[in-house]
N, C-alpha and C. Protein backbone atom coordinates (compact mmCIF):
# COMPACT_ATOMS: atom_id res chain seq x y z
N UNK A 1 0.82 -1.20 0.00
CA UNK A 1 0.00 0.00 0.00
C UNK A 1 0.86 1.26 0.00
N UNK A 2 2.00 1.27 0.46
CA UNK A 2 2.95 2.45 0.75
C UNK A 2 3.10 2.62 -0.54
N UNK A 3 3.25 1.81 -1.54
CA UNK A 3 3.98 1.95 -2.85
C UNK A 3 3.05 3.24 -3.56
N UNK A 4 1.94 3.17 -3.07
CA UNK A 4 0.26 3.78 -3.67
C UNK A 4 1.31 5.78 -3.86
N UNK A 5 2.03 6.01 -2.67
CA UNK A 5 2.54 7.46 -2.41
C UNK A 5 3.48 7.44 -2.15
N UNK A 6 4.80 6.63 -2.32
CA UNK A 6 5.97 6.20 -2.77
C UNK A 6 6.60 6.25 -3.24
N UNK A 7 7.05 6.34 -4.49
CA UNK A 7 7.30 5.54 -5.49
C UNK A 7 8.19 4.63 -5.75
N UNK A 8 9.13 4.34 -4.54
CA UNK A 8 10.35 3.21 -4.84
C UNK A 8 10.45 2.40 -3.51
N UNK A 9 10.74 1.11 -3.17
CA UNK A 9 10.89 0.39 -1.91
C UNK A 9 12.50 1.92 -1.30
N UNK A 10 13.04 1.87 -1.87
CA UNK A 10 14.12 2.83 -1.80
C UNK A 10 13.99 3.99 -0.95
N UNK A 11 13.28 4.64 -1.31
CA UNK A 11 12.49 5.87 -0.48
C UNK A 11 11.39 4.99 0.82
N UNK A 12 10.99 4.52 0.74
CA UNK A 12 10.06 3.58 2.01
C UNK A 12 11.60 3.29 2.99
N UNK A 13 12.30 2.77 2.50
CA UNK A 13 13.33 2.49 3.82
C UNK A 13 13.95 3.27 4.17
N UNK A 14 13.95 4.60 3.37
CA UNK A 14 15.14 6.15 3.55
C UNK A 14 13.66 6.19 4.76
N UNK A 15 12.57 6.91 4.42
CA UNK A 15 11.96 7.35 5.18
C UNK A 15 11.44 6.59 6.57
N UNK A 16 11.72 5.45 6.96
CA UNK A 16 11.52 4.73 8.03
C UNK A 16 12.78 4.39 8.56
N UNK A 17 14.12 4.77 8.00
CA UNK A 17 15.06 5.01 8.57
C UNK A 17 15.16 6.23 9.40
N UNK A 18 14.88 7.61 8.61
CA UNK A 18 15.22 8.87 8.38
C UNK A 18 13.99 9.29 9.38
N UNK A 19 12.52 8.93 9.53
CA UNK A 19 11.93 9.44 10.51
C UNK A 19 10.89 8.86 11.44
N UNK A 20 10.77 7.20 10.64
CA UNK A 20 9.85 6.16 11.41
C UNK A 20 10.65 5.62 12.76
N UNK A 21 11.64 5.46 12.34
CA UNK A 21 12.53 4.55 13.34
C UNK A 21 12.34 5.39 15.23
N UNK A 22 12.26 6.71 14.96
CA UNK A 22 12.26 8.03 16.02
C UNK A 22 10.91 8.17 16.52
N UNK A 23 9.59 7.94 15.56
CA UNK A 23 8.01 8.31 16.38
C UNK A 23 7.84 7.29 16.98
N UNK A 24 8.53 6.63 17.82
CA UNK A 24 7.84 5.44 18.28
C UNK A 24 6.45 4.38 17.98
N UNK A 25 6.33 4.12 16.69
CA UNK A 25 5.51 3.72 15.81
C UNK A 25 6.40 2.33 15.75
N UNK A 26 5.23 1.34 15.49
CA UNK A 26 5.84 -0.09 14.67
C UNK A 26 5.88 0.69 12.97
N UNK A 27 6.85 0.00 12.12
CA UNK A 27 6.36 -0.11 10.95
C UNK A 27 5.01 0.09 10.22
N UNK A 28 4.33 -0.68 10.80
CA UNK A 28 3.05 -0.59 10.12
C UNK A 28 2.02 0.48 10.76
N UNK A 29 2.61 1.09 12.02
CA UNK A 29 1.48 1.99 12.31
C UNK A 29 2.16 3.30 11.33
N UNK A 30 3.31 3.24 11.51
CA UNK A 30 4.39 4.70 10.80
C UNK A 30 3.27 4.51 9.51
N UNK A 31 3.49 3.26 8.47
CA UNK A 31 2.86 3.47 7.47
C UNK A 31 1.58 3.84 7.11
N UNK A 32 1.02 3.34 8.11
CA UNK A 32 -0.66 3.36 8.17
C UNK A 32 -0.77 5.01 8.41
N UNK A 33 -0.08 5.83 8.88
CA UNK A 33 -0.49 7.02 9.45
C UNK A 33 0.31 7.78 7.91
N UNK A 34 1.32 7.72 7.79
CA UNK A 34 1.59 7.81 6.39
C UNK A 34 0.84 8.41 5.36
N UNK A 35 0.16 6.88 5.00
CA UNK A 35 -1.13 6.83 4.31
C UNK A 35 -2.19 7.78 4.44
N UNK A 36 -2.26 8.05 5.85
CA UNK A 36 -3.67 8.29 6.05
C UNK A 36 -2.89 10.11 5.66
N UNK A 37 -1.99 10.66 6.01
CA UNK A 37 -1.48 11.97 5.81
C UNK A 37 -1.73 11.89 4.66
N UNK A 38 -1.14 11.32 3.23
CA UNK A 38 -1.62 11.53 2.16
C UNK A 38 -2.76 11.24 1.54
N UNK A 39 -3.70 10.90 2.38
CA UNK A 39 -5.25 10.65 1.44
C UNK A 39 -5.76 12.39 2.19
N UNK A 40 -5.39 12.59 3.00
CA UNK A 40 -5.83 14.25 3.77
C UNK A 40 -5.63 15.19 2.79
N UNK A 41 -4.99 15.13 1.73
CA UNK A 41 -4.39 16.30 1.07
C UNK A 41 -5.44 15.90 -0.43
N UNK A 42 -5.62 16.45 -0.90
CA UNK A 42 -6.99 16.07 -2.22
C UNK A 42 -6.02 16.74 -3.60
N UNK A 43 -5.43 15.96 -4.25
CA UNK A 43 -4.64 16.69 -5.80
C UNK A 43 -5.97 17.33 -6.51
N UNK A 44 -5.58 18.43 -7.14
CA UNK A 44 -6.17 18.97 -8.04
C UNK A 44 -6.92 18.63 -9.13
N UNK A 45 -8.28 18.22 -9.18
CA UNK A 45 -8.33 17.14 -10.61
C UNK A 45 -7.89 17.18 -11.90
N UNK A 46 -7.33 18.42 -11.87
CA UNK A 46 -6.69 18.71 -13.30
C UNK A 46 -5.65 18.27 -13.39
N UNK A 47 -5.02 17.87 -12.05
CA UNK A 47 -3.76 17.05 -12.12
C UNK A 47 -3.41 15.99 -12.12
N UNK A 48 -4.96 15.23 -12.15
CA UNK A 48 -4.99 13.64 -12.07
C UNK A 48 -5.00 13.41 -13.33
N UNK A 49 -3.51 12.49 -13.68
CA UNK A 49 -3.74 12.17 -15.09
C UNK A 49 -4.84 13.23 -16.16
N UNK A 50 -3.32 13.92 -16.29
CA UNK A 50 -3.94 15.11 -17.57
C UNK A 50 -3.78 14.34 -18.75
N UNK A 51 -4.76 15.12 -19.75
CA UNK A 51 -4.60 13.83 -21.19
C UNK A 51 -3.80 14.55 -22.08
N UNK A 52 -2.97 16.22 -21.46
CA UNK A 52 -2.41 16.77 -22.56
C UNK A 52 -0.96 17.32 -21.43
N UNK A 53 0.02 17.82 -21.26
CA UNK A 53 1.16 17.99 -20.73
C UNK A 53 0.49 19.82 -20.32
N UNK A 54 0.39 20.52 -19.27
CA UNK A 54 -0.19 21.20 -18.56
C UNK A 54 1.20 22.04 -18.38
N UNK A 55 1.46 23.69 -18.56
CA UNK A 55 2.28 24.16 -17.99
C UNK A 55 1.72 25.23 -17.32
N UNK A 56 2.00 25.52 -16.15
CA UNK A 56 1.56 26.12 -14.99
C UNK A 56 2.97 26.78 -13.94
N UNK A 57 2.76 28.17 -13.64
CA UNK A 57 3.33 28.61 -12.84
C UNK A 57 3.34 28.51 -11.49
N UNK A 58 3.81 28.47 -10.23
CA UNK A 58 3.87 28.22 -8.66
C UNK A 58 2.86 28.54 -8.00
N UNK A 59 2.63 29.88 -8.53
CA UNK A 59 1.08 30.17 -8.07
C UNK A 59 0.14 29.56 -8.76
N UNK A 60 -0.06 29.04 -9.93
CA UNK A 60 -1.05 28.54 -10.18
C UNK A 60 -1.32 27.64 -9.39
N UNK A 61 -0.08 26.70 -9.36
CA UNK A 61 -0.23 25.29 -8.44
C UNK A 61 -0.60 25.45 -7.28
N UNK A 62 -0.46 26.74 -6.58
CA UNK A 62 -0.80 26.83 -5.08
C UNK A 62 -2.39 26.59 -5.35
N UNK A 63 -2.74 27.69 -6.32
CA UNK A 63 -4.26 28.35 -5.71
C UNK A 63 -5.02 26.83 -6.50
N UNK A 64 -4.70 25.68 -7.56
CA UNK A 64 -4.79 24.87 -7.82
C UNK A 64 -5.24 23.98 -6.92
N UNK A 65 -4.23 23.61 -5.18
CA UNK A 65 -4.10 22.83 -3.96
C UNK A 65 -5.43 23.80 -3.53
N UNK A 66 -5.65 24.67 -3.12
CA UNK A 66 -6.14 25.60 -2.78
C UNK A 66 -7.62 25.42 -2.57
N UNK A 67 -8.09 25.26 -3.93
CA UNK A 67 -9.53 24.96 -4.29
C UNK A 67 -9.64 23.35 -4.38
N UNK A 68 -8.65 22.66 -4.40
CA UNK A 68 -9.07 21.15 -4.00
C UNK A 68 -8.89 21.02 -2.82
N UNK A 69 -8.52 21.63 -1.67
CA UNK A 69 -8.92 22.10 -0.44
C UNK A 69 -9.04 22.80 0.36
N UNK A 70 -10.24 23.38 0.33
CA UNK A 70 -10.65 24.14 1.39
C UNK A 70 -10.37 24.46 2.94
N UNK A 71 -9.59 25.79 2.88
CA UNK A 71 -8.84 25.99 4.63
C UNK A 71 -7.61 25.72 4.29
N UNK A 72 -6.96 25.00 2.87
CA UNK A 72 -5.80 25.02 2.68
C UNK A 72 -5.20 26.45 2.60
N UNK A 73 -3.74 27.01 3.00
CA UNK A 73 -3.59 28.23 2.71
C UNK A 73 -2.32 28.34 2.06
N UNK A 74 -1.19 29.18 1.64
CA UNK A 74 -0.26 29.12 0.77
C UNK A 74 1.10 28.54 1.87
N UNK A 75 1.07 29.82 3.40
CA UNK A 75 1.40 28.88 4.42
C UNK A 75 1.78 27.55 5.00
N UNK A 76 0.83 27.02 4.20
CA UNK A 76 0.48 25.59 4.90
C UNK A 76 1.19 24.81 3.39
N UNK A 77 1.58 24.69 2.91
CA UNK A 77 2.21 24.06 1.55
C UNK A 77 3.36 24.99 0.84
N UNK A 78 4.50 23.77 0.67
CA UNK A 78 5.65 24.20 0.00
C UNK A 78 5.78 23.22 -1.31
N UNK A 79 6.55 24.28 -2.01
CA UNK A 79 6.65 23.16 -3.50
C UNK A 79 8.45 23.09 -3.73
N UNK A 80 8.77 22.16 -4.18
CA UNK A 80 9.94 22.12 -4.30
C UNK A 80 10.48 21.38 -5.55
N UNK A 81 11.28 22.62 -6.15
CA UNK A 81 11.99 22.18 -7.65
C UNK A 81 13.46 22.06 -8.08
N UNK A 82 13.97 21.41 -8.83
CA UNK A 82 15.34 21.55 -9.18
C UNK A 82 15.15 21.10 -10.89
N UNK A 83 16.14 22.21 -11.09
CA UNK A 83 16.37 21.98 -12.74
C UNK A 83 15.60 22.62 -13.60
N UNK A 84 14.96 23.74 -12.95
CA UNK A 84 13.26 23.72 -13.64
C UNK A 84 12.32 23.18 -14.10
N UNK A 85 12.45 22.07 -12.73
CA UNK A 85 10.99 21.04 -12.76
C UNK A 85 10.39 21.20 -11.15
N UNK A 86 9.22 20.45 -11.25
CA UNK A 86 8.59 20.33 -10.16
C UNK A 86 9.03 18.88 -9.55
N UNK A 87 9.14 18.69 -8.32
CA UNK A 87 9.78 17.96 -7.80
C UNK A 87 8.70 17.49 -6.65
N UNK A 88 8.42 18.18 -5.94
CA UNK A 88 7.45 17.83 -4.84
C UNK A 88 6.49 19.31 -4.35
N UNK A 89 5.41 18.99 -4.12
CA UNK A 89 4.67 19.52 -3.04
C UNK A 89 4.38 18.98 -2.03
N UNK A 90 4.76 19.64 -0.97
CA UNK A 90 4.77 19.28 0.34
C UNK A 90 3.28 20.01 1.16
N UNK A 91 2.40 19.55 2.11
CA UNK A 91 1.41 19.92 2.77
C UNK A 91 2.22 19.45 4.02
N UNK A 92 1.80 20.53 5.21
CA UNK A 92 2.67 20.83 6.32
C UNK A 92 1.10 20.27 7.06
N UNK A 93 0.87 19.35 8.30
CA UNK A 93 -0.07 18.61 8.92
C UNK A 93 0.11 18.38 10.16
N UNK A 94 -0.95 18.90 11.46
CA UNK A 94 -0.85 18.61 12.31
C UNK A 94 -1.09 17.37 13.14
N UNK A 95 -0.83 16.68 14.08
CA UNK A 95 -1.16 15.80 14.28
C UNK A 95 -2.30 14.57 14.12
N UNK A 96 -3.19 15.90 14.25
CA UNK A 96 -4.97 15.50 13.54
C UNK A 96 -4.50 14.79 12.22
N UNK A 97 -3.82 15.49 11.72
CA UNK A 97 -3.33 15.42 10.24
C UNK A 97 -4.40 16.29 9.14
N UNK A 98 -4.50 17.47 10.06
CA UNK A 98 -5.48 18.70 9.28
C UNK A 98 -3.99 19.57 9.02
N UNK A 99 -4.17 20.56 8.00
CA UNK A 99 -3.91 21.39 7.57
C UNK A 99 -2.99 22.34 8.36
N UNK A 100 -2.03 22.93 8.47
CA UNK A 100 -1.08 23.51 9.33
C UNK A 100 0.03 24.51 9.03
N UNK A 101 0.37 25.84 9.23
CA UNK A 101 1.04 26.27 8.71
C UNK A 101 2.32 25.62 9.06
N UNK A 102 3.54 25.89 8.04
CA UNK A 102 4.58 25.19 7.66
C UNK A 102 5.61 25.79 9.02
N UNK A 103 6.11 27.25 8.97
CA UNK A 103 6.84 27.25 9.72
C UNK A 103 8.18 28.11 9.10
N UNK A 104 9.03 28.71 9.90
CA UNK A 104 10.07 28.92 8.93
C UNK A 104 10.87 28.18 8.39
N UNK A 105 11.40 27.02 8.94
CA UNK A 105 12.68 26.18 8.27
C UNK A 105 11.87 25.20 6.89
N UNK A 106 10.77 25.51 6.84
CA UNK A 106 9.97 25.05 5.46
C UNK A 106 9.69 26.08 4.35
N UNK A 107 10.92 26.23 3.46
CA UNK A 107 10.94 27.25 2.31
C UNK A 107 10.65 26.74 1.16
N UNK A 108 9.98 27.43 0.07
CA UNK A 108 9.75 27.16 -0.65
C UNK A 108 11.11 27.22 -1.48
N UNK A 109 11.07 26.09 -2.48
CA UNK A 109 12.10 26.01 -3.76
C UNK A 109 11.69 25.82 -4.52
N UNK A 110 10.76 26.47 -4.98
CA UNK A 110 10.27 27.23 -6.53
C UNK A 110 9.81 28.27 -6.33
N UNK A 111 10.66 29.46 -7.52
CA UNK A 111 9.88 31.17 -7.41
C UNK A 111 8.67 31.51 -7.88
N UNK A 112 8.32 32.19 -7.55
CA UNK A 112 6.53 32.35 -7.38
C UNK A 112 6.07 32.62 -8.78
N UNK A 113 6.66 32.89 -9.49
CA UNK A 113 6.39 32.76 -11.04
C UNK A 113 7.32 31.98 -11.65
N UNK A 114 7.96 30.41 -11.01
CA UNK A 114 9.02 29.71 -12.03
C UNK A 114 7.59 29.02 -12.98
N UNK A 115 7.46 28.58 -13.73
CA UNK A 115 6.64 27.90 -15.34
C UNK A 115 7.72 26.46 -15.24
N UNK A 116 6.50 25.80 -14.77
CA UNK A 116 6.76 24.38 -15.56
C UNK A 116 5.93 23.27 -16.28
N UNK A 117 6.17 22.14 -16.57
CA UNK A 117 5.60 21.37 -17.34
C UNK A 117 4.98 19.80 -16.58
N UNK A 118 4.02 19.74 -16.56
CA UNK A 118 3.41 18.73 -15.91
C UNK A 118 2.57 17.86 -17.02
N UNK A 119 3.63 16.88 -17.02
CA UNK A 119 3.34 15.92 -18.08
C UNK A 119 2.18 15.23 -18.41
N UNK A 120 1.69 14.66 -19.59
CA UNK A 120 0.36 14.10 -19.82
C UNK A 120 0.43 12.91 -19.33
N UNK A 121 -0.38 12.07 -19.15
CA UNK A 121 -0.74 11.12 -18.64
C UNK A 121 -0.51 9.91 -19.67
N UNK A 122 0.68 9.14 -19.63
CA UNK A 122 0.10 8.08 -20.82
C UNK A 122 -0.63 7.28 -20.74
């Protein structure tokens, strides 16, 4: 099931090295809660499997997260790029695993007008 928001066994053992091993969680609760952090966050439907390659600026993508959830704020989500790509968006979550502002040591790394390309769906 981890694999579902994953994408490599590789990253599953960085991250249960790197921050499961410390919450005092078994394995499977770390994952289970995991999980449940990323079903909290709702992608954009325009971003679910697009049928054409989508280019969009930082703000778009915010206010994008934005309207696929409600009470989300710009605060509360960082995006992060290298190379002039998109790399990750991050949603910052409180224990509840509701919505939370980020904080300072959570900066964004993409400029608020970088343009990138978000590939079609094959």
């Amino acid at each position: 099931a981890t694999l579902a928001f994953m994408p490599s066994r590789r990253l599953i053992n960085h991250e249960w090295g790197a921050h499961g091993t410390c919450s005092g969680m078994t394995p499977a609760e770390y994952f289970a809660t995991a999980d449940r952090a990323f079903a909290a966050v709702q992608a954009p439907s325009e971003l679910k499997a697009p049928k054409r390659d989508l280019t969009m600026t930082s703000d778009q993508l915010r206010g994008a997260f934005r309207r696929a959830n409600p009470g989300l704020a710009d605060n509360m989500m960082n995006l992060h790029c290298s190379k002039g790509e998109l790399v990750e968006v991050r949603v910052c979550l409180d224990k509840n695993l509701s919505p939370r502002a980020c904080g300072k040591r959570m900066r964004n790394a993409c400029p608020a007008q970088a343009t990138f390309t978000i590939p079609a769906s094959q």
